[in-house]
N, C-alpha and C. Protein backbone atom coordinates (compact mmCIF):
# COMPACT_ATOMS: atom_id res chain seq x y z
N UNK A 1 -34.97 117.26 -223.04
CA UNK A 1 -36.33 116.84 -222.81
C UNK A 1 -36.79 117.35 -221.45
N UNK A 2 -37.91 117.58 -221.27
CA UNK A 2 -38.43 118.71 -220.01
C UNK A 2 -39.05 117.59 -219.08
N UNK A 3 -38.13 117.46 -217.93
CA UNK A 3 -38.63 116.41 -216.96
C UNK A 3 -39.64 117.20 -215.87
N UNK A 4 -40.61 115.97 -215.57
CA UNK A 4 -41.21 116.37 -214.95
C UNK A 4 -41.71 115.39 -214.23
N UNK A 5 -41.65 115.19 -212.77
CA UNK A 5 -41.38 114.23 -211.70
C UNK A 5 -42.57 114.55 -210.48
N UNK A 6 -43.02 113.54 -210.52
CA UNK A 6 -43.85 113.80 -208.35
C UNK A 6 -42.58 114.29 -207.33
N UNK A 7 -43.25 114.73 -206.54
CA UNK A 7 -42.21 115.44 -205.81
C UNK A 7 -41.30 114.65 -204.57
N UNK A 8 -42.33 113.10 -204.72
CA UNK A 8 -41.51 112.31 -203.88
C UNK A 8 -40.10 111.72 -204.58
N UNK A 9 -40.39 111.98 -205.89
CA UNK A 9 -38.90 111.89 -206.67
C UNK A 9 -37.77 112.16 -205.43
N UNK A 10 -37.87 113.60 -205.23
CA UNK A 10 -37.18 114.38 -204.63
C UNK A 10 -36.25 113.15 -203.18
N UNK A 11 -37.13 113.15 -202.61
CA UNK A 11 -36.57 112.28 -201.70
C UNK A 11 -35.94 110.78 -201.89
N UNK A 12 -36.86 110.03 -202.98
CA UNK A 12 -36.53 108.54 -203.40
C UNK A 12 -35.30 108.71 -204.60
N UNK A 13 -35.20 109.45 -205.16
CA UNK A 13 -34.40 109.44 -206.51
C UNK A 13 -33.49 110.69 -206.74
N UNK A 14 -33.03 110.97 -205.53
CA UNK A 14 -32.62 112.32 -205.18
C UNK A 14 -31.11 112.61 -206.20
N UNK A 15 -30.21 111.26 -206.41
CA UNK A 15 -29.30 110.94 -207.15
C UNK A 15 -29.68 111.71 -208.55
N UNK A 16 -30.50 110.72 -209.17
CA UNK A 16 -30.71 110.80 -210.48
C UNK A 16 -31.32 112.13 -210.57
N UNK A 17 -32.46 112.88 -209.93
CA UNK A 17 -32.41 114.70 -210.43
C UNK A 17 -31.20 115.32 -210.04
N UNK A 18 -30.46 115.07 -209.38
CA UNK A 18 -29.45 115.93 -208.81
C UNK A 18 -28.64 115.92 -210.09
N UNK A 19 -27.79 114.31 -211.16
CA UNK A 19 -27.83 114.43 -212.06
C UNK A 19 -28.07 115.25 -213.39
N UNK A 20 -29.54 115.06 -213.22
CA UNK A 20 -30.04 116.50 -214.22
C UNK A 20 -29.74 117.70 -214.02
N UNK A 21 -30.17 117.77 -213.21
CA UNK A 21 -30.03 119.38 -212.90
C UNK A 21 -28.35 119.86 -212.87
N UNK A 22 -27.34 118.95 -212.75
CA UNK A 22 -26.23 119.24 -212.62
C UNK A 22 -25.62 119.45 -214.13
N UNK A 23 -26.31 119.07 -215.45
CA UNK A 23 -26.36 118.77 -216.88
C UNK A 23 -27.36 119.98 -217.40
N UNK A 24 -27.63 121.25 -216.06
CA UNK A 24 -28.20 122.26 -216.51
C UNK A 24 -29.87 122.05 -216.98
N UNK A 25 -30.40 121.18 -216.67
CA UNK A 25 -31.47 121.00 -217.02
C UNK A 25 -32.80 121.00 -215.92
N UNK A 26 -33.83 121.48 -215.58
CA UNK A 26 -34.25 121.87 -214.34
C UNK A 26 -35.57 120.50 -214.30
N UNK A 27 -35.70 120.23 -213.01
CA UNK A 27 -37.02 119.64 -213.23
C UNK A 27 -38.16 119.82 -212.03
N UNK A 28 -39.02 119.51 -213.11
CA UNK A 28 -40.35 120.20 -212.43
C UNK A 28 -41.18 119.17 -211.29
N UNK A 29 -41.32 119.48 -210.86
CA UNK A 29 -41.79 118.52 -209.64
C UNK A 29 -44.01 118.94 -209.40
N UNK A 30 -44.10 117.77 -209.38
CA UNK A 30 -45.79 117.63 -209.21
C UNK A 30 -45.99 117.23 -207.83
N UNK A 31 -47.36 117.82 -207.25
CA UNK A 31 -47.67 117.34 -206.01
C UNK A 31 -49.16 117.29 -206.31
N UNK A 32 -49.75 115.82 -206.61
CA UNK A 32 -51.18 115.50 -206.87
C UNK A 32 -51.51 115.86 -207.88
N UNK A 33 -50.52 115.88 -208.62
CA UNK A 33 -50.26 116.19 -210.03
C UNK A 33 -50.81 117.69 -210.65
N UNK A 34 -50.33 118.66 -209.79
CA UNK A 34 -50.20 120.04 -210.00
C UNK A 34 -48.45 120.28 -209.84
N UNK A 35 -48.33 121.35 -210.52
CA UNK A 35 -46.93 122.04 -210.56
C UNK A 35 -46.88 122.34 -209.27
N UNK A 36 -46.05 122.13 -208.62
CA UNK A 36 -45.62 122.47 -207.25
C UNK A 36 -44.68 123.52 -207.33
N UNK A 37 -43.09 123.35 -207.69
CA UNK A 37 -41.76 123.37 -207.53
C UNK A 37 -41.57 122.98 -208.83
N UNK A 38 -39.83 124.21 -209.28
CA UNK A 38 -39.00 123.24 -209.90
C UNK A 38 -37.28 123.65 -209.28
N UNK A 39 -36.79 122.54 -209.63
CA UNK A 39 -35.33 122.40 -208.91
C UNK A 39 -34.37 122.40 -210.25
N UNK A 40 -33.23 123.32 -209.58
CA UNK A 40 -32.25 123.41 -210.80
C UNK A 40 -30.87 123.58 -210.15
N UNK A 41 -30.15 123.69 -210.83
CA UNK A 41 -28.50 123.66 -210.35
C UNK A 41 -28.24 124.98 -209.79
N UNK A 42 -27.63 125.33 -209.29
CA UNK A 42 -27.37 126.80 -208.70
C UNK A 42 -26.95 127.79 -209.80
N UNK A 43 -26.09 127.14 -210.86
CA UNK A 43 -25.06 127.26 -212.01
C UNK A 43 -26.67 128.51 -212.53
N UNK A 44 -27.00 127.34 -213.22
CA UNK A 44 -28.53 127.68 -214.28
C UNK A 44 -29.60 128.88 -213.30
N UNK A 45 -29.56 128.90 -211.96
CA UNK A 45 -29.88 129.97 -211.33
C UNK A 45 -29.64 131.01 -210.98
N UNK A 46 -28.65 131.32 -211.37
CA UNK A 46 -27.42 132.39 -211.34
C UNK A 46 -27.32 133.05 -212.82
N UNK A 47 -27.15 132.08 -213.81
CA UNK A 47 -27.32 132.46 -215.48
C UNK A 47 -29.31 133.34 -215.14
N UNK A 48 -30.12 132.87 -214.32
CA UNK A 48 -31.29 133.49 -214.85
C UNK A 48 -31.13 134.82 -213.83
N UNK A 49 -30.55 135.00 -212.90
CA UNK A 49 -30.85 135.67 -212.23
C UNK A 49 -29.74 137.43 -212.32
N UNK A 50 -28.32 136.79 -212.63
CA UNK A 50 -27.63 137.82 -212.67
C UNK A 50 -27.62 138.77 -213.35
N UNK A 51 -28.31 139.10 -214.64
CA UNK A 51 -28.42 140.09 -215.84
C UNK A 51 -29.62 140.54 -214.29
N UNK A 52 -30.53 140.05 -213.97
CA UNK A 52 -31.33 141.18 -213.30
C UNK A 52 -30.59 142.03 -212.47
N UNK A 53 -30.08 141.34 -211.77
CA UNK A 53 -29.58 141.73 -210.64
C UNK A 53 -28.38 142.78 -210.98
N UNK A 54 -27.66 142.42 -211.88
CA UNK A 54 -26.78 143.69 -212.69
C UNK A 54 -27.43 144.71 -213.07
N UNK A 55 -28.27 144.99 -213.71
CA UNK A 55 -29.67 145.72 -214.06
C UNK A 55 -30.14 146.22 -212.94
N UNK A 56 -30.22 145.98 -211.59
CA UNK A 56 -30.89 146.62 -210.37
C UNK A 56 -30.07 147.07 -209.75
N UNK A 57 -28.73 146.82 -209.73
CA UNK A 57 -27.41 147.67 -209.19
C UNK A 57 -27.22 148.90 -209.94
N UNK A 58 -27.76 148.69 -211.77
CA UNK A 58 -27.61 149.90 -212.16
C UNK A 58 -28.34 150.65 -211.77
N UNK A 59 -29.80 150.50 -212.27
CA UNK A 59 -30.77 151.32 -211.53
C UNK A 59 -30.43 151.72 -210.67
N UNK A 60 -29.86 151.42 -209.24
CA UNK A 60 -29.77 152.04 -207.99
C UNK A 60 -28.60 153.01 -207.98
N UNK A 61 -27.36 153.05 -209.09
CA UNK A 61 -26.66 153.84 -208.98
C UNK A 61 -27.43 155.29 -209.58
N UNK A 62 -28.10 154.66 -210.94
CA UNK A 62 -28.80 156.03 -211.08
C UNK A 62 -29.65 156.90 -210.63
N UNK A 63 -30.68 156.20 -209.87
CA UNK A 63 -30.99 156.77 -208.70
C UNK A 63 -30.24 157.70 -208.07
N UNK A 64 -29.33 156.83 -207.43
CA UNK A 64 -28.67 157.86 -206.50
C UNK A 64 -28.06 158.93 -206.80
N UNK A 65 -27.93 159.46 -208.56
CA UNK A 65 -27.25 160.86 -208.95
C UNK A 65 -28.20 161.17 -209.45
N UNK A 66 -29.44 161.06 -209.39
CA UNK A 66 -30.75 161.58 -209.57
C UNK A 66 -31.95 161.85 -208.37
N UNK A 67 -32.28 162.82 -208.46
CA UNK A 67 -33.19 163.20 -207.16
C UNK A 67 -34.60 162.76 -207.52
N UNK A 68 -34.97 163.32 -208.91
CA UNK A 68 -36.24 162.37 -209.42
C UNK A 68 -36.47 161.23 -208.77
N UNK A 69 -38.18 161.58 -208.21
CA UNK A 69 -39.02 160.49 -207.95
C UNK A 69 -39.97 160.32 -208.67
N UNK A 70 -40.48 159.14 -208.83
CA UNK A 70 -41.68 159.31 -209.41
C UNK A 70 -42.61 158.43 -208.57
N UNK A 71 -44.48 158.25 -208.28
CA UNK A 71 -45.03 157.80 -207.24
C UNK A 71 -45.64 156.67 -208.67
N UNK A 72 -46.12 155.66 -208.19
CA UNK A 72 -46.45 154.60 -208.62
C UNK A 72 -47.17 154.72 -209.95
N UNK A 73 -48.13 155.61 -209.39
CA UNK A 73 -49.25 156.17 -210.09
C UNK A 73 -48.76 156.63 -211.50
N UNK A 74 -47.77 157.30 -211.26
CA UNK A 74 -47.11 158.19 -212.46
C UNK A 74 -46.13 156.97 -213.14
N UNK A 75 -45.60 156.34 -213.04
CA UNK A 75 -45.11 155.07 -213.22
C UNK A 75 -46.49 154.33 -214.71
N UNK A 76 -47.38 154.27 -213.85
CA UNK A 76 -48.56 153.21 -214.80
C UNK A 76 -48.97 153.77 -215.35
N UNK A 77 -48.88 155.06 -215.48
CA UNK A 77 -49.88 156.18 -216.48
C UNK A 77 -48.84 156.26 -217.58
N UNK A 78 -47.69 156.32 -217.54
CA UNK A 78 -46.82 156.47 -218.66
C UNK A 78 -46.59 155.28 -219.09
N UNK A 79 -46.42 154.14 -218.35
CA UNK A 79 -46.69 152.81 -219.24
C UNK A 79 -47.88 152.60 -219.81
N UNK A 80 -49.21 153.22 -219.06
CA UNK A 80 -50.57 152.94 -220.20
C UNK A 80 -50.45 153.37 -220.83
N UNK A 81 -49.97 154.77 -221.05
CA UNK A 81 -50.13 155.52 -222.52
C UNK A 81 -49.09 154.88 -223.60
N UNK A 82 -47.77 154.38 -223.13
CA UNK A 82 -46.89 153.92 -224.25
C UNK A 82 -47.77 152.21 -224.70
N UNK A 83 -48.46 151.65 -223.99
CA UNK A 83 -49.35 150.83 -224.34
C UNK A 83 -50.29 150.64 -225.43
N UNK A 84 -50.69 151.93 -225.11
CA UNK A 84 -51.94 152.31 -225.75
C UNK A 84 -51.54 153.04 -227.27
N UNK A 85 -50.28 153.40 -227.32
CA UNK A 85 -50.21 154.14 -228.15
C UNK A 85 -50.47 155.85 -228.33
N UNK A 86 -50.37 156.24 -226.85
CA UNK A 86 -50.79 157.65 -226.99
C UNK A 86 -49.45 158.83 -226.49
């Protein structure tokens, strides 16, 4: 179930999210009842983060046995066209 807490949670009930979040489950924290923050276990931050980050080590190796650059520009023009269909 997707918790979602004021952010003074944080300080008064610090036990019980720490709890959650330790059960892999993240929660979202409100301030004046807008999304502020959400807090999660390190565990569950690491599961979202490491496929990138494996993924950007590759990239950088290939890079580096490749001299190819390409400038930004040329970057968004070949994603518009695979967009677009052209």
């Amino acid at each position: 179930m997707i918790q979602i807490r004021p952010i003074s949670d944080l300080r008064n009930k610090f036990t019980e999210l720490e709890k959650i979040v330790k059960e892999g489950e993240p929660v979202y924290l409100t301030k004046n009842g807008y999304g502020s923050m959400v807090v999660m276990s390190l565990e569950t931050f690491a599961d979202l983060t490491n496929d990138i980050e494996m993924k950007l080590d590759e990239a950088d190796k290939q890079a580096a046995l490749d001299d190819t650059r390409y400038s930004h520009d040329d970057v968004f023009e070949q994603l518009r066209r695979r967009v677009n269909g052209k």
